[in-house]
PDB file of N, CA and C in Angstrom:
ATOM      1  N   UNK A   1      73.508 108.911  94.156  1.00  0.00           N
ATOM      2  CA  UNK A   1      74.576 109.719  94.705  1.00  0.00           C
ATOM      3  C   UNK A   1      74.882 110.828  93.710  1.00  0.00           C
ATOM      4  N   UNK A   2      74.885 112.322  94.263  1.00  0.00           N
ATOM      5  CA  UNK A   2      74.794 113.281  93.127  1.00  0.00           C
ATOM      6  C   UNK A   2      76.243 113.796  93.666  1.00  0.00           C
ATOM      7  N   UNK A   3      76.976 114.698  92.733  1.00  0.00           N
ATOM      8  CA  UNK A   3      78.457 115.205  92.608  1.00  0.00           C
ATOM      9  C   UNK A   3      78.398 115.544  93.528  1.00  0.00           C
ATOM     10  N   UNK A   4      77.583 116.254  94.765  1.00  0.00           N
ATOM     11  CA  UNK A   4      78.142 116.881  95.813  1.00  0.00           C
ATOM     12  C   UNK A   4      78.764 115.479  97.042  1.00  0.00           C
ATOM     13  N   UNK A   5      77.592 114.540  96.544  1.00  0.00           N
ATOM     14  CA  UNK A   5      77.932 113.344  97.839  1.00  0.00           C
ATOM     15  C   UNK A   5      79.318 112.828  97.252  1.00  0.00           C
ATOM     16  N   UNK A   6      79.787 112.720  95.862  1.00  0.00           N
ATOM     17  CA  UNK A   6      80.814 112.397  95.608  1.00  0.00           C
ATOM     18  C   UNK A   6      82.140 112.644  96.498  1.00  0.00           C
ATOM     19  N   UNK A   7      82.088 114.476  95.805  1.00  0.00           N
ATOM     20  CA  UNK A   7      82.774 115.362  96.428  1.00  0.00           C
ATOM     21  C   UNK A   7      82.701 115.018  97.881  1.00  0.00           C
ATOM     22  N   UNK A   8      81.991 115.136  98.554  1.00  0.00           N
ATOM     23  CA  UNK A   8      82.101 114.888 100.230  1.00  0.00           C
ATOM     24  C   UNK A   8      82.533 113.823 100.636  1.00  0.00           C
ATOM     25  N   UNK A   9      82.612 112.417  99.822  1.00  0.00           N
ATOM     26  CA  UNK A   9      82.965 111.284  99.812  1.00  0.00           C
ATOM     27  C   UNK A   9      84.260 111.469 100.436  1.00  0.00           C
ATOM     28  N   UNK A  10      84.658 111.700  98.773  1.00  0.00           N
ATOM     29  CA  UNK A  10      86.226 111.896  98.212  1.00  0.00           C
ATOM     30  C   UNK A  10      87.214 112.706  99.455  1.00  0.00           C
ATOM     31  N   UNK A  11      86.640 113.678  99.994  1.00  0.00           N
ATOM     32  CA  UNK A  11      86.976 114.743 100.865  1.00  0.00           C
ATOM     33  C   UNK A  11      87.250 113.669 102.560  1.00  0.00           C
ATOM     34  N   UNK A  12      85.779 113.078 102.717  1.00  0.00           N
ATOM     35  CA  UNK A  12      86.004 112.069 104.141  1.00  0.00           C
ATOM     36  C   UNK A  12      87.301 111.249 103.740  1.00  0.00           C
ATOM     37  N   UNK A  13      87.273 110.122 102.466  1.00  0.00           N
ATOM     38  CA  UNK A  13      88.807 109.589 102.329  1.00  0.00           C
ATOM     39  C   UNK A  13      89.856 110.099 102.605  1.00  0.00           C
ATOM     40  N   UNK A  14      90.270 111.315 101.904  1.00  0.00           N
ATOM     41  CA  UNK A  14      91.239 112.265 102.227  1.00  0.00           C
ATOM     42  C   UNK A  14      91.694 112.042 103.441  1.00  0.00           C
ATOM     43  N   UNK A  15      91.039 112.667 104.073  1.00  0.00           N
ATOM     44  CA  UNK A  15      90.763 113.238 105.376  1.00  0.00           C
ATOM     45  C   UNK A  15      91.891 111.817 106.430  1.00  0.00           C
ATOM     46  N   UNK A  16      90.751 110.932 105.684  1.00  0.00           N
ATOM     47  CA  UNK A  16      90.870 109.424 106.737  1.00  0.00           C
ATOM     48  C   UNK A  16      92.469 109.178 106.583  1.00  0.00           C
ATOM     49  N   UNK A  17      92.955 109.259 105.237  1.00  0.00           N
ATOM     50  CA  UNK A  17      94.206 108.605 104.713  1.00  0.00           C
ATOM     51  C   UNK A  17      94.756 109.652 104.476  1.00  0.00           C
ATOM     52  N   UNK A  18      94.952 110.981 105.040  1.00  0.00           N
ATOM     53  CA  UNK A  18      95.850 111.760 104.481  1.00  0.00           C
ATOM     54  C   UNK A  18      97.446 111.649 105.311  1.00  0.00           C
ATOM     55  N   UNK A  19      97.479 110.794 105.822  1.00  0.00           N
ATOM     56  CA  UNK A  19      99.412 110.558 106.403  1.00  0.00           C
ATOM     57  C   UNK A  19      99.724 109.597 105.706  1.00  0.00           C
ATOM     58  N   UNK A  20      98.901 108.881 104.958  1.00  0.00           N
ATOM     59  CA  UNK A  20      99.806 107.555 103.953  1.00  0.00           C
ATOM     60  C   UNK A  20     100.305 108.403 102.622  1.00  0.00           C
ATOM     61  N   UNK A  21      98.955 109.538 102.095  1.00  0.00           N
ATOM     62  CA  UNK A  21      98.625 110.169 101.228  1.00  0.00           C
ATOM     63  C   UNK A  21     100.361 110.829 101.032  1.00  0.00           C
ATOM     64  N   UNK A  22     100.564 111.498 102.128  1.00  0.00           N
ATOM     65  CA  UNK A  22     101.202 112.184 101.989  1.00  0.00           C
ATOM     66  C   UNK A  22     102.892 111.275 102.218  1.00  0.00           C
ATOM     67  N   UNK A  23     102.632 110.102 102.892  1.00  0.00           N
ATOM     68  CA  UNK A  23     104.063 109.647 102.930  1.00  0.00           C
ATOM     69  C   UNK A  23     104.833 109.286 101.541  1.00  0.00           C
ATOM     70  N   UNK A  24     103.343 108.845 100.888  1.00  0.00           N
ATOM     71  CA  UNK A  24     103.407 108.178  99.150  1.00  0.00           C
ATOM     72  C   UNK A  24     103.979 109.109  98.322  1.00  0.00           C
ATOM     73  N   UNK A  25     103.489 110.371  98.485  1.00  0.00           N
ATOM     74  CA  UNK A  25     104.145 111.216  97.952  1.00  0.00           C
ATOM     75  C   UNK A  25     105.683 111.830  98.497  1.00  0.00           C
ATOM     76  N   UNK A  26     106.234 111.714  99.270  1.00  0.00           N
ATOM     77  CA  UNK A  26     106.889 111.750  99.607  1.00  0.00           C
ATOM     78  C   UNK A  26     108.179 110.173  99.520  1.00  0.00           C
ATOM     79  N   UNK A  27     107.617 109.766  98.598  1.00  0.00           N
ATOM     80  CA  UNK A  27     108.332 108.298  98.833  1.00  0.00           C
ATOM     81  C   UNK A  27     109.540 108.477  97.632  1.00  0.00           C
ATOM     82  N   UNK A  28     110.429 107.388  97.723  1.00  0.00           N
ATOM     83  CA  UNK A  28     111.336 107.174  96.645  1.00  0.00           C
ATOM     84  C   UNK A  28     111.099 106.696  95.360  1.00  0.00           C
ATOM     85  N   UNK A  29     109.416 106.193  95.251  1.00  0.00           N
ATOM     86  CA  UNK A  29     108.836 105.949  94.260  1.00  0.00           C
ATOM     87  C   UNK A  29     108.567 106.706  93.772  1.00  0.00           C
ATOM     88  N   UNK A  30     107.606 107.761  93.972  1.00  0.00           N
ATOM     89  CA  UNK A  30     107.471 109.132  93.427  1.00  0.00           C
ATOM     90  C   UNK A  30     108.192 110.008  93.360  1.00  0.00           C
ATOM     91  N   UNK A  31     109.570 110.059  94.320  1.00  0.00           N
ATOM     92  CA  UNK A  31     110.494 111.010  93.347  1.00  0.00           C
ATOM     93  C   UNK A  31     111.241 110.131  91.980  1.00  0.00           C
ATOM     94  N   UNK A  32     111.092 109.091  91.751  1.00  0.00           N
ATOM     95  CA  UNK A  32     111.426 108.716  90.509  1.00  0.00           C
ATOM     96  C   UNK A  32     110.946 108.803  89.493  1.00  0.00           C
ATOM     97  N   UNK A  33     109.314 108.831  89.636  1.00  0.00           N
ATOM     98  CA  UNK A  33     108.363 109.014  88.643  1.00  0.00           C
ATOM     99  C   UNK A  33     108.209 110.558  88.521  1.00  0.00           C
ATOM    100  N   UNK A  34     108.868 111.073  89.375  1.00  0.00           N
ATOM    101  CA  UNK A  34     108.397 112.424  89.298  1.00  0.00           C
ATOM    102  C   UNK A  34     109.426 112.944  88.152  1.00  0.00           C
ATOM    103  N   UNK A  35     110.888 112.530  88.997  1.00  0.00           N
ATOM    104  CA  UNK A  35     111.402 112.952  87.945  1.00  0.00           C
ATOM    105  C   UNK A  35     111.384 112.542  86.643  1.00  0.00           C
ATOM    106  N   UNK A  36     111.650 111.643  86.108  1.00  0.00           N
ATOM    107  CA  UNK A  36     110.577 111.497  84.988  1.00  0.00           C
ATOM    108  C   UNK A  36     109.546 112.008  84.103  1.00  0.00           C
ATOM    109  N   UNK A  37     108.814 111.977  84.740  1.00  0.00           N
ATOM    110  CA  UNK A  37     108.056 112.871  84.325  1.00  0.00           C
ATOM    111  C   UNK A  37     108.334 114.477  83.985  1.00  0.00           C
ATOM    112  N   UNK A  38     108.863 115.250  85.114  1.00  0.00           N
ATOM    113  CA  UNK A  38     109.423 116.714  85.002  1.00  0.00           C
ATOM    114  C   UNK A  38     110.489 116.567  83.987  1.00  0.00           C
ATOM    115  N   UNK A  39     111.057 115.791  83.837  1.00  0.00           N
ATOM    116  CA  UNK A  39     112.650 116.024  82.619  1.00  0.00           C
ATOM    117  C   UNK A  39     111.738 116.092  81.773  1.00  0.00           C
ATOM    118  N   UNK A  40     111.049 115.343  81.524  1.00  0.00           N
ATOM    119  CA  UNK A  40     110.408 115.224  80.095  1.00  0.00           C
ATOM    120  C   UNK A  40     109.283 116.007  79.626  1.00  0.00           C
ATOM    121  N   UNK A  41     108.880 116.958  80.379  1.00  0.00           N
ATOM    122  CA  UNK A  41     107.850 117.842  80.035  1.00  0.00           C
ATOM    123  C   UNK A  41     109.373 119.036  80.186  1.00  0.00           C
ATOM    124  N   UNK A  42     109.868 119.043  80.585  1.00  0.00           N
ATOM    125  CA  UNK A  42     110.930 120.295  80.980  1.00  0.00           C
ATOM    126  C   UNK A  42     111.722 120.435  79.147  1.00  0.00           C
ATOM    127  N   UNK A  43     112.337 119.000  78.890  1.00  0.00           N
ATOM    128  CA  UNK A  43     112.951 118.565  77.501  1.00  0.00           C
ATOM    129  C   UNK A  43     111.894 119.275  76.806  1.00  0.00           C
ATOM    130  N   UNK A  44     110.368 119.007  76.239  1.00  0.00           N
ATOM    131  CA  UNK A  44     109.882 119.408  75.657  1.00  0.00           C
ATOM    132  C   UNK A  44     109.542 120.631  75.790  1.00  0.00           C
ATOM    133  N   UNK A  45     109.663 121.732  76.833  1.00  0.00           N
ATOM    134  CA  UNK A  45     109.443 123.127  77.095  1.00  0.00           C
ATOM    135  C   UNK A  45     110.715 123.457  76.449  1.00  0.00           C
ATOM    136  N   UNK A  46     111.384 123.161  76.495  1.00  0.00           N
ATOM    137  CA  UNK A  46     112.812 123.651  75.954  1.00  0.00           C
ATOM    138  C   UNK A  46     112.779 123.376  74.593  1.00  0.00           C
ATOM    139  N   UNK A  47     112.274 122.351  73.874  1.00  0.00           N
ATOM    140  CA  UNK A  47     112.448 121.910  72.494  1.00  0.00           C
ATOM    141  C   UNK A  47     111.054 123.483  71.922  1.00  0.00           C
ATOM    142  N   UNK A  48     110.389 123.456  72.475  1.00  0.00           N
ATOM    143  CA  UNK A  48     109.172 124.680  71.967  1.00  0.00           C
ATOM    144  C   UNK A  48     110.038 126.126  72.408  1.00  0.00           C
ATOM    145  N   UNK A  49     110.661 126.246  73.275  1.00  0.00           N
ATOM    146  CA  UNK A  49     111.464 127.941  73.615  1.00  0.00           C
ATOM    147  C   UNK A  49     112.880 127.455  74.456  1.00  0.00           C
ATOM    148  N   UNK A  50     113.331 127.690  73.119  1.00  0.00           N
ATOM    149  CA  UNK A  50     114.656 127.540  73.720  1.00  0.00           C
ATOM    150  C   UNK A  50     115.309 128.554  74.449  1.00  0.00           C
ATOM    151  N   UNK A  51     114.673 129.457  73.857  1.00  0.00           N
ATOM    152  CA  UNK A  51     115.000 130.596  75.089  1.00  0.00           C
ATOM    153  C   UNK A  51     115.205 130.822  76.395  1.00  0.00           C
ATOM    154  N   UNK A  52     114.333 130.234  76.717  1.00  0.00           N
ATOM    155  CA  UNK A  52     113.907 130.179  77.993  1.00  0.00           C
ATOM    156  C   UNK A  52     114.011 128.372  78.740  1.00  0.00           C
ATOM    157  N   UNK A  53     115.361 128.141  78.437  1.00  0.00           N
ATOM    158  CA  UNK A  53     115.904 126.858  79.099  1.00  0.00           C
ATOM    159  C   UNK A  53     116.018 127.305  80.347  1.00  0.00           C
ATOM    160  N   UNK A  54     116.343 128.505  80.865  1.00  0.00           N
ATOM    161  CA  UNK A  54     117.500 128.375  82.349  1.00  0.00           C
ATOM    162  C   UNK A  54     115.758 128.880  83.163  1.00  0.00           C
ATOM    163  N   UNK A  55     115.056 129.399  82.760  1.00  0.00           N
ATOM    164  CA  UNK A  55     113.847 129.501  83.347  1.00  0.00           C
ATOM    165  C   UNK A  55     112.984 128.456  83.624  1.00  0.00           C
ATOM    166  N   UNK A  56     112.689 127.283  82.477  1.00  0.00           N
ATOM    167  CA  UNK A  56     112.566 126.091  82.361  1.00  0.00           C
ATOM    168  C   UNK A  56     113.158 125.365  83.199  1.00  0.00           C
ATOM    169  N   UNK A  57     114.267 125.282  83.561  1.00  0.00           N
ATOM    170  CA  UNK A  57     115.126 124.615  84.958  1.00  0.00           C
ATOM    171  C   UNK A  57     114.526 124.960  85.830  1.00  0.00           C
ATOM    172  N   UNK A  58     114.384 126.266  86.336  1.00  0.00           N
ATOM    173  CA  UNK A  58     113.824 126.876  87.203  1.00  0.00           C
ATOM    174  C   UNK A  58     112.537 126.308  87.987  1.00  0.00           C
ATOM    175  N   UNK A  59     111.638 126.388  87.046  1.00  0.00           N
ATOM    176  CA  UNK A  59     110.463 125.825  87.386  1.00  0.00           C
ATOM    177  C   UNK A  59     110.453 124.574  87.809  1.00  0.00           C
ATOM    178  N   UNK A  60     111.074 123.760  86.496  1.00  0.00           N
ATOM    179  CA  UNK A  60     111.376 121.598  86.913  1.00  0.00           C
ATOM    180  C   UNK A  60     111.730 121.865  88.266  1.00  0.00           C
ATOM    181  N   UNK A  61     112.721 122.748  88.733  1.00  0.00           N
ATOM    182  CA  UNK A  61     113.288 122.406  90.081  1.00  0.00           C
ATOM    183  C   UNK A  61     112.647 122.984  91.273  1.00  0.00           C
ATOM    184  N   UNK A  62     111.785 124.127  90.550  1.00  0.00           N
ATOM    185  CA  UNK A  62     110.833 123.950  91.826  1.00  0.00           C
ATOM    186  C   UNK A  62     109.541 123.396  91.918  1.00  0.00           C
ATOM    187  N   UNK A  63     109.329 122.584  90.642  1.00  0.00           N
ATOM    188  CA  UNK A  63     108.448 121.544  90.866  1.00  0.00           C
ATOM    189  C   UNK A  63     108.607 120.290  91.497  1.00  0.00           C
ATOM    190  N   UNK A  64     109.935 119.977  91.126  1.00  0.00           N
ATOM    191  CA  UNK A  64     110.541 118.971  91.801  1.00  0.00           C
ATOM    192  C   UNK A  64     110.361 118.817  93.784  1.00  0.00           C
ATOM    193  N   UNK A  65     110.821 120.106  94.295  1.00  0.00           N
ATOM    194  CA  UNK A  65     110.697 119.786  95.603  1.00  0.00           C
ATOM    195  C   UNK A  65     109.065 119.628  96.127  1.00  0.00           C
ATOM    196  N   UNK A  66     108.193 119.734  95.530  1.00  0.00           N
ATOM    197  CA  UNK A  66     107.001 119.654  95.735  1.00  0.00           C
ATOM    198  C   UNK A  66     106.556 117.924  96.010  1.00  0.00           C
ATOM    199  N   UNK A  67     107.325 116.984  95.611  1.00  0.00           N
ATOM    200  CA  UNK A  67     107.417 115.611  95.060  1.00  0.00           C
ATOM    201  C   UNK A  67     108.385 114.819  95.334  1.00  0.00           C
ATOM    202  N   UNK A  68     108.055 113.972  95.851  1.00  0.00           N
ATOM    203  CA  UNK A  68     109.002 113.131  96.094  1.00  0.00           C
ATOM    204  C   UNK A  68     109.756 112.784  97.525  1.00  0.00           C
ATOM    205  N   UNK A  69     111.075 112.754  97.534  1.00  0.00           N
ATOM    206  CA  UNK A  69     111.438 112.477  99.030  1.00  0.00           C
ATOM    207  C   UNK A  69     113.055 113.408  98.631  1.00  0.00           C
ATOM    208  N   UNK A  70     113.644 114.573  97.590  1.00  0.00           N
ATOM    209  CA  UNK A  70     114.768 115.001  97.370  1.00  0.00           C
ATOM    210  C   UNK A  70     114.365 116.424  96.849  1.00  0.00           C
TER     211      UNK A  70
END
């Protein structure tokens, strides 16, 4: 099996499971981990430019709606 059959694999799964795919992400599990995750890369963008905290919000929060179920 060479990278393309992979790739095409990977792509049929998708395909097959993409309404669970997408409920999962959309779940209350993953907006917890999400957030999580975003504070804490957001904390550390801010600890490197503090300058640029309220821009830094910015982004977490529109990364945030991308994720999760809020």
């Amino acid at each position: 099996m060479g990278i393309e059959d992979a790739v095409n694999k990977g792509k049929d799964l998708y395909e097959q499971n993409k309404d669970k795919i997408a409920e999962a992400v959309k779940s209350e599990q993953a907006e917890d981990i999400s957030d999580k995750v975003l504070d804490g890369v957001a904390d550390f963008a801010k600890k490197i430019a503090p300058g640029a905290a309220d821009k830094i919000d910015e982004i977490r929060d529109e990364a945030d709606k991308a994720v999760g179920n809020q």
